[in-house]
N, C-alpha and C. Protein backbone atom coordinates (compact mmCIF):
# COMPACT_ATOMS: atom_id res chain seq x y z
N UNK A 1 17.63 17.62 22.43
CA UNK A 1 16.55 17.31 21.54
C UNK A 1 16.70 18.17 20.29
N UNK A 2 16.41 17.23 18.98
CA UNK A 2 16.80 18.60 17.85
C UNK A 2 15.57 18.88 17.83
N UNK A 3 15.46 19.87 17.23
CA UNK A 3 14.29 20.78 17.18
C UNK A 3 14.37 21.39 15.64
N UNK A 4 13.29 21.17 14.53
CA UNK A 4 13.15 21.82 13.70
C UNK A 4 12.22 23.21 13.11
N UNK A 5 12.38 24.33 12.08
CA UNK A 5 11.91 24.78 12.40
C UNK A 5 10.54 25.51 11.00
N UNK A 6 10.08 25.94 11.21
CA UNK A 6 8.73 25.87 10.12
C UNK A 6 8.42 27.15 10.18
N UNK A 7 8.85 28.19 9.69
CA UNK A 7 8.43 29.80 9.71
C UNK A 7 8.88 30.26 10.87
N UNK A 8 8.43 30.44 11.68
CA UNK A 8 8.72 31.28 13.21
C UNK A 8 8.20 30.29 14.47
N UNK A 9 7.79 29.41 13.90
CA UNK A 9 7.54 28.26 15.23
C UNK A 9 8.11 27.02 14.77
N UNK A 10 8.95 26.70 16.34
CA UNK A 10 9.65 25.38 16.53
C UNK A 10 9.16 24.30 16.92
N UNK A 11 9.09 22.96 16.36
CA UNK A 11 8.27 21.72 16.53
C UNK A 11 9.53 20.93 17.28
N UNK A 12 9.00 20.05 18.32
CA UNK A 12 10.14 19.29 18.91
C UNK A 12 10.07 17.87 17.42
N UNK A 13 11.14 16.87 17.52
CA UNK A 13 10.61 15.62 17.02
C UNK A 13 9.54 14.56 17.11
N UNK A 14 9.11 14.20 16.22
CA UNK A 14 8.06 13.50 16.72
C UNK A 14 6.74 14.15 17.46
N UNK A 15 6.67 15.62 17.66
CA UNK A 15 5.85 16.17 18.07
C UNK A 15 4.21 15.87 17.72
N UNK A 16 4.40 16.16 15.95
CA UNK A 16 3.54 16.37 15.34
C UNK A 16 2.90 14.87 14.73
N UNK A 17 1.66 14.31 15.10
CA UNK A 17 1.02 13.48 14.98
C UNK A 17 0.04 13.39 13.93
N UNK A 18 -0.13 11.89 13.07
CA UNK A 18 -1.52 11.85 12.23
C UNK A 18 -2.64 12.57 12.83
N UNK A 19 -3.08 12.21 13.94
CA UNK A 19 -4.40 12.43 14.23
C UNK A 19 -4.25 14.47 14.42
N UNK A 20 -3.02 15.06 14.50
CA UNK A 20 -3.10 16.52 14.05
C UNK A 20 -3.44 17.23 12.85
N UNK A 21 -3.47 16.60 12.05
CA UNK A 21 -3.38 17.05 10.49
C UNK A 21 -5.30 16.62 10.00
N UNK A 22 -5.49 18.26 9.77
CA UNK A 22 -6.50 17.89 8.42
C UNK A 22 -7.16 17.08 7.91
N UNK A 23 -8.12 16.52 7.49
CA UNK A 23 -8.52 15.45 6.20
C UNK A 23 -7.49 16.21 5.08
N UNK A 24 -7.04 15.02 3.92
CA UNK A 24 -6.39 15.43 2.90
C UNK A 24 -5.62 16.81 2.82
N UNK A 25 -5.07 16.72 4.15
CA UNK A 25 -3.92 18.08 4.42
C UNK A 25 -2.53 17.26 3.45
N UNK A 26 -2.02 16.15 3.57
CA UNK A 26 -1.18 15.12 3.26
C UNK A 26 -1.31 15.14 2.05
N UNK A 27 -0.81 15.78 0.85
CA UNK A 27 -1.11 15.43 -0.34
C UNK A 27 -0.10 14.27 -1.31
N UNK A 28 -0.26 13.88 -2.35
CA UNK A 28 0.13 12.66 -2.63
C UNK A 28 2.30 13.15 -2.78
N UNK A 29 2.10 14.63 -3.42
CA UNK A 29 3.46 14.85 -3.25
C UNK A 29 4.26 15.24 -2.05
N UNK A 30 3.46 15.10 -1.32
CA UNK A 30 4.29 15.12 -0.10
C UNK A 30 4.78 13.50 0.01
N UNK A 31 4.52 12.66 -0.27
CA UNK A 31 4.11 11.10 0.03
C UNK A 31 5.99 11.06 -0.29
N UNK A 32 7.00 10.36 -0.06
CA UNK A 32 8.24 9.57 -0.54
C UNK A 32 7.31 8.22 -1.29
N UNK A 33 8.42 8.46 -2.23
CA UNK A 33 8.53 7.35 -3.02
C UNK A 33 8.46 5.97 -3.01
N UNK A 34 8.07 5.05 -3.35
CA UNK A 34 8.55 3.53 -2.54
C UNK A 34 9.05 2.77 -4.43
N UNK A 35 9.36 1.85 -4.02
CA UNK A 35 10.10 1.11 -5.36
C UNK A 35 8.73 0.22 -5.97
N UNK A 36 7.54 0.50 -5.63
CA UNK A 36 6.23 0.12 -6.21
C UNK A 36 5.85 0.43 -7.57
N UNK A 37 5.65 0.42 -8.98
CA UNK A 37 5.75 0.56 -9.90
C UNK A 37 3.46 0.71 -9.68
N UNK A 38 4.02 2.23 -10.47
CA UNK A 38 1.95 2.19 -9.97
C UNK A 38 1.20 1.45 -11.29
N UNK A 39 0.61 1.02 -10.97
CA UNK A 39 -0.20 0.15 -11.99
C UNK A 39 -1.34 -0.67 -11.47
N UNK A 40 -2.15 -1.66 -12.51
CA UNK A 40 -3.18 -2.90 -12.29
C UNK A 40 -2.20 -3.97 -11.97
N UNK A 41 -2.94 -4.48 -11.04
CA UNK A 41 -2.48 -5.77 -10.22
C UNK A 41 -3.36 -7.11 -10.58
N UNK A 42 -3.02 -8.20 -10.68
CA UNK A 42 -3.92 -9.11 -10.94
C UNK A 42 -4.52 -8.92 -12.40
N UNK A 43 -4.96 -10.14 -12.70
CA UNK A 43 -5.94 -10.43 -13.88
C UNK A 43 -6.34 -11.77 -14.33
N UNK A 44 -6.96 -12.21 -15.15
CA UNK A 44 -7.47 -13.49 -14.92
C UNK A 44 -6.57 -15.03 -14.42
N UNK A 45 -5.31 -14.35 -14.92
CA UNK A 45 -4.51 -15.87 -14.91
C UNK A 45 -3.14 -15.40 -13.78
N UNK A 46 -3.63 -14.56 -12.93
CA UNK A 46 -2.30 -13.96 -12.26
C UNK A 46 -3.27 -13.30 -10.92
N UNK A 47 -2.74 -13.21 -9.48
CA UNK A 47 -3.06 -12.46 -8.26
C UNK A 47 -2.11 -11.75 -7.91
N UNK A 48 -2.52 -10.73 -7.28
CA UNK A 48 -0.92 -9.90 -6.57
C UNK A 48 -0.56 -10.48 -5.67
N UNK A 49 0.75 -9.75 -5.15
CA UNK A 49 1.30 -10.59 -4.28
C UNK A 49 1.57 -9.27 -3.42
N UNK A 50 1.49 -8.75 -2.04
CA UNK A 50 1.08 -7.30 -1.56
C UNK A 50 2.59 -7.30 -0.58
N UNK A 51 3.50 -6.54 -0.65
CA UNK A 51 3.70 -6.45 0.80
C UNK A 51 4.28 -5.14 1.35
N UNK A 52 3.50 -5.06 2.85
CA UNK A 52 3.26 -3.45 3.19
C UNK A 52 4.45 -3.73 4.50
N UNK A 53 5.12 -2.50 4.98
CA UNK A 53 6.24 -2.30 5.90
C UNK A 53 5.26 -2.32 7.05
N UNK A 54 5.87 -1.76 7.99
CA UNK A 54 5.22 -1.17 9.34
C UNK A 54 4.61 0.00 9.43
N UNK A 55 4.63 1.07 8.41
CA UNK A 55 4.32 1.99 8.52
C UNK A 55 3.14 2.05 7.17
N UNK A 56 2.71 0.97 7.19
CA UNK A 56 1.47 0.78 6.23
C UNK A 56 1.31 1.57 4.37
N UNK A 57 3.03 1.42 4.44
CA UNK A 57 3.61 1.96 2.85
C UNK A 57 3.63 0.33 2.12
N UNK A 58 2.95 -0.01 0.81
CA UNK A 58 2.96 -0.81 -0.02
C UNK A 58 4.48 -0.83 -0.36
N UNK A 59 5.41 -2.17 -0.38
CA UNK A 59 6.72 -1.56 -0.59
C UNK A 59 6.80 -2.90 -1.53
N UNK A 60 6.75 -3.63 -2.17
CA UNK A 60 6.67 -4.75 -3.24
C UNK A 60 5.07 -4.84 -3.81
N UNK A 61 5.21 -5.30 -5.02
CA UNK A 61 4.04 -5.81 -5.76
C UNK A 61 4.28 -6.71 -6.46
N UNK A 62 3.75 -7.65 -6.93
CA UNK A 62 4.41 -8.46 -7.98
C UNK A 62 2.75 -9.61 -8.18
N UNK A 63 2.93 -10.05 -9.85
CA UNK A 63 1.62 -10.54 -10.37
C UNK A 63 2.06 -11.91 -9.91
N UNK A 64 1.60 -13.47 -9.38
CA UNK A 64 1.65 -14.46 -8.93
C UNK A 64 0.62 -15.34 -10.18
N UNK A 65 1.72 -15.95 -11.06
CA UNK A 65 0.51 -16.86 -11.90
C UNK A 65 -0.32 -18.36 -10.82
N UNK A 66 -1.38 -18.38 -11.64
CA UNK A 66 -2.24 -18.77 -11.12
C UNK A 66 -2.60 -20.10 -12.16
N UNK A 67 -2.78 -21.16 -12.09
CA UNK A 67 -3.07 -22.02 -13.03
C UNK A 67 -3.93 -23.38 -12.68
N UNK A 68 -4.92 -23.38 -12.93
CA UNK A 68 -6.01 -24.28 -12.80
C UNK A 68 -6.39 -25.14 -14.19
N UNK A 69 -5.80 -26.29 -13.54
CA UNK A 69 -6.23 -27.58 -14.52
C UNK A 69 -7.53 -27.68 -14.82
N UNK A 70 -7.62 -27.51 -16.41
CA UNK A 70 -8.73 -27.45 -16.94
C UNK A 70 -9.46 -28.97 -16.32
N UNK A 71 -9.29 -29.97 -16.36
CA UNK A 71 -9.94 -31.63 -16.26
C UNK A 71 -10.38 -31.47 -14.32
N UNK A 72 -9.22 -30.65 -13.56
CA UNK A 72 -9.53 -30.35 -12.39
C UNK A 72 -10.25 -29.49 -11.94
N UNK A 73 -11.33 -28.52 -12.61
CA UNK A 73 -11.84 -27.43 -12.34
C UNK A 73 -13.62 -28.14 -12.41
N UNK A 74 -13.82 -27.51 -11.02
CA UNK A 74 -15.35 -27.80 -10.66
C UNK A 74 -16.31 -26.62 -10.53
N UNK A 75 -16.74 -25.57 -10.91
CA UNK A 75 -17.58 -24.59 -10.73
C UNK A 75 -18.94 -24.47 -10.03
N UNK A 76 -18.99 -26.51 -9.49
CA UNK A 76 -20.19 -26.38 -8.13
C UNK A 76 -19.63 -26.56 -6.66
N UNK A 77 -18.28 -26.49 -6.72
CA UNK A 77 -17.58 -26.35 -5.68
C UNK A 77 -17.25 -25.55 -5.25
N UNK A 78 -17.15 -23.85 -6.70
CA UNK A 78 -16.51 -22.90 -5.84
C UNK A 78 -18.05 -21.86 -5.42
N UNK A 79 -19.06 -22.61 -6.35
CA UNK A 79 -20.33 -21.98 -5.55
C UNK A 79 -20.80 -22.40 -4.27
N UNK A 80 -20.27 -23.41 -3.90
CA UNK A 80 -20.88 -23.84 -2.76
C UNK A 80 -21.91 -25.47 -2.94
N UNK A 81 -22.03 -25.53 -3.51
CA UNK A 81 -23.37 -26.56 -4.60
C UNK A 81 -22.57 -28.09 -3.96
């Protein structure tokens, strides 16, 4: 088993668990990187498009146009009416 080591005490792998750590012990520079470009998502004529790994890291973003035919648009339909 490797074993790493942190001052004078040795942690096995995988030892050390979320639910061990602090509130906001995790700070954002500890975080790795992902190829996510940080920014606003969406806006009137565009939705995001989200997608997260397994380990609940955002790892794509991308704006999705959106386009609604003016002659096709009903505004008592999307109230419910």
């Amino acid at each position: 088993m490797a074993i790493s080591k942190i001052g004078t005490f040795a942690l096995a792998n995988n030892s050390v668990v979320g639910n061990k750590f602090a509130n906001n012990s995790i700070t954002s520079a500890k975080l790795a990187n992902t190829a996510v470009t940080a920014g606003d998502y969406g806006s009137a004529g565009n939705i995001p498009s989200i997608t997260i790994n397994e380990k609940g890291q955002v790892t794509r973003v991308s704006n999705v146009q959106v386009e609604v035919a003016e002659a096709g648009f009903n505004p008592f339909l999307l109230a419910g009416m």
